[in-house]
Protein backbone atom coordinates (compact mmCIF):
# COMPACT_ATOMS: atom_id res chain seq x y z
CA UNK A 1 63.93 97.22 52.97
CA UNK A 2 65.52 95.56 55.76
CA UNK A 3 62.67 93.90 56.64
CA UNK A 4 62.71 91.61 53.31
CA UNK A 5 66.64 91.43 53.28
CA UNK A 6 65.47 89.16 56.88
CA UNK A 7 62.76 87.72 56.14
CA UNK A 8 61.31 87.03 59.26
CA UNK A 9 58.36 84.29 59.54
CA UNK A 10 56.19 86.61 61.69
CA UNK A 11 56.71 90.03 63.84
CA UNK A 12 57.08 90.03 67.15
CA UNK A 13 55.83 93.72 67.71
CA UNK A 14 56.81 95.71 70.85
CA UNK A 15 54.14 98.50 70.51
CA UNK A 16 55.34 100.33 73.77
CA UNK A 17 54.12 103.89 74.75
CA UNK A 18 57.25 105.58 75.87
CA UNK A 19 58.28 107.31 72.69
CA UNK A 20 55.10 110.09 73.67
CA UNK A 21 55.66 113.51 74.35
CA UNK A 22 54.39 113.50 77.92
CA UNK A 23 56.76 110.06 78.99
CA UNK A 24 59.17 110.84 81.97
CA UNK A 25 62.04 108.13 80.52
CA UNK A 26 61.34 107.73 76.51
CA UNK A 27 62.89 111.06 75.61
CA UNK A 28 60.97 111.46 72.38
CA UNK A 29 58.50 113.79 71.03
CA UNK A 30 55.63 111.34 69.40
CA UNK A 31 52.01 112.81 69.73
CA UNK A 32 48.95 110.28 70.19
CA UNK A 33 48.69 110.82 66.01
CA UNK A 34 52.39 109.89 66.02
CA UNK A 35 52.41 106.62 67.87
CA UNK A 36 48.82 105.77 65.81
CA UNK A 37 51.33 106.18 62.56
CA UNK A 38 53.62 103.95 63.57
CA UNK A 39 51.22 101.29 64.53
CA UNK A 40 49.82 101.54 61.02
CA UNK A 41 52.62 101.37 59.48
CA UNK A 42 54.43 98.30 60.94
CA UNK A 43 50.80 96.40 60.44
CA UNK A 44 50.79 97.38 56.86
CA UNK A 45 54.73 96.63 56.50
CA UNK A 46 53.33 93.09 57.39
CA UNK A 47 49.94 92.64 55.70
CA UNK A 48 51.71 93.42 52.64
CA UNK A 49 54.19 90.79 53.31
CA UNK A 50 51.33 87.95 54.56
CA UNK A 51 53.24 88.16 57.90
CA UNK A 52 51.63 87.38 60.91
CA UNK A 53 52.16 90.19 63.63
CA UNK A 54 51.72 88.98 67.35
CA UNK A 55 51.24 92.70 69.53
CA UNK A 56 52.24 93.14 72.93
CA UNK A 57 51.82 96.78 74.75
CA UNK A 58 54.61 98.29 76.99
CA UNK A 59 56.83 101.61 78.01
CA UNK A 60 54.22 104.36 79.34
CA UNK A 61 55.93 105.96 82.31
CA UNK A 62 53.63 109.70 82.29
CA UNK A 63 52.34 110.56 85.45
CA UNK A 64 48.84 110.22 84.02
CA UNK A 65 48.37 106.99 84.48
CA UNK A 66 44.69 107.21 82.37
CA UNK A 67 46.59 109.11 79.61
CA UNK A 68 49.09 106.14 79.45
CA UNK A 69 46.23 103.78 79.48
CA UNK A 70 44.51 105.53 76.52
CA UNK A 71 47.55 105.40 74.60
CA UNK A 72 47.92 101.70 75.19
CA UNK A 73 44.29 101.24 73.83
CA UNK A 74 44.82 103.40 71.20
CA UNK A 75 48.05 101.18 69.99
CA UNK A 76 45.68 98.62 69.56
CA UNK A 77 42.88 99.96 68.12
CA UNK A 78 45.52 101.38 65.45
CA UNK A 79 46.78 97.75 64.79
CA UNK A 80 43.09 96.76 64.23
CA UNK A 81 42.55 99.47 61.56
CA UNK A 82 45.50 99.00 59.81
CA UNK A 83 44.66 95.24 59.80
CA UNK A 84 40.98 95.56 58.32
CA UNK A 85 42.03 98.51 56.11
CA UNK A 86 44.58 96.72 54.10
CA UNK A 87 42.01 94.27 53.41
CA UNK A 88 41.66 91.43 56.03
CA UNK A 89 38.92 89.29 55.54
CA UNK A 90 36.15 89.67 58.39
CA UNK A 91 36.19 88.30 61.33
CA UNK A 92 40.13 87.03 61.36
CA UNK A 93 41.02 89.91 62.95
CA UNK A 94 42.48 88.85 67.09
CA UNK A 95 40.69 92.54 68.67
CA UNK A 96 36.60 92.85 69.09
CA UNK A 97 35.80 95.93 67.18
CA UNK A 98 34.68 98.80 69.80
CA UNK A 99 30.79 98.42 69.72
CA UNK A 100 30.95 94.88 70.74
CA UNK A 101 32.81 95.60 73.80
């Protein structure tokens, strides 16, 4: 994979919004599911390689500005999942798990 063939220190991970369905400018055709797979997948991609991944939300340019908020939230509730599912210990995790909030 071309992640290993760099072998980055950590991911810098630009989990932006704009590849939905619904954005005016991103021009692709991702459903909430969709853009909850690809979070998953790029924090897996790293778990498995004991690479830290640093998050940061962007892109979201629907005229629902609620809808684009949800989406943002949901980016990072699919980073936490993916994080805990492949096995972090508890409590090293950076995002408060939804009852405690």
């Amino acid at each position: 994979a071309a992640i290993d063939a760099f072998a980055p220190d950590l991911i810098l991970y630009q989990a932006g919004v704009d590849p939905h369905r619904e954005d005016k400018l991103g021009r692709l055709a991702l459903s909430d599911e969709g853009l909850a797979d690809r979070d998953r997948f790029v924090m897996r991609q790293a778990r498995r390689r004991g690479l830290p991944l640093a998050s940061v939300l962007g892109g979201g340019y629907g005229d629902d500005r609620l809808a684009v908020a949800r989406r943002h939230v949901g980016s990072i509730l699919a980073l936490y999942e993916a994080f805990h599912d492949a096995g972090a210990p508890a409590g090293t995790g950076t995002v408060a798990p939804l009852d405690s909030l």
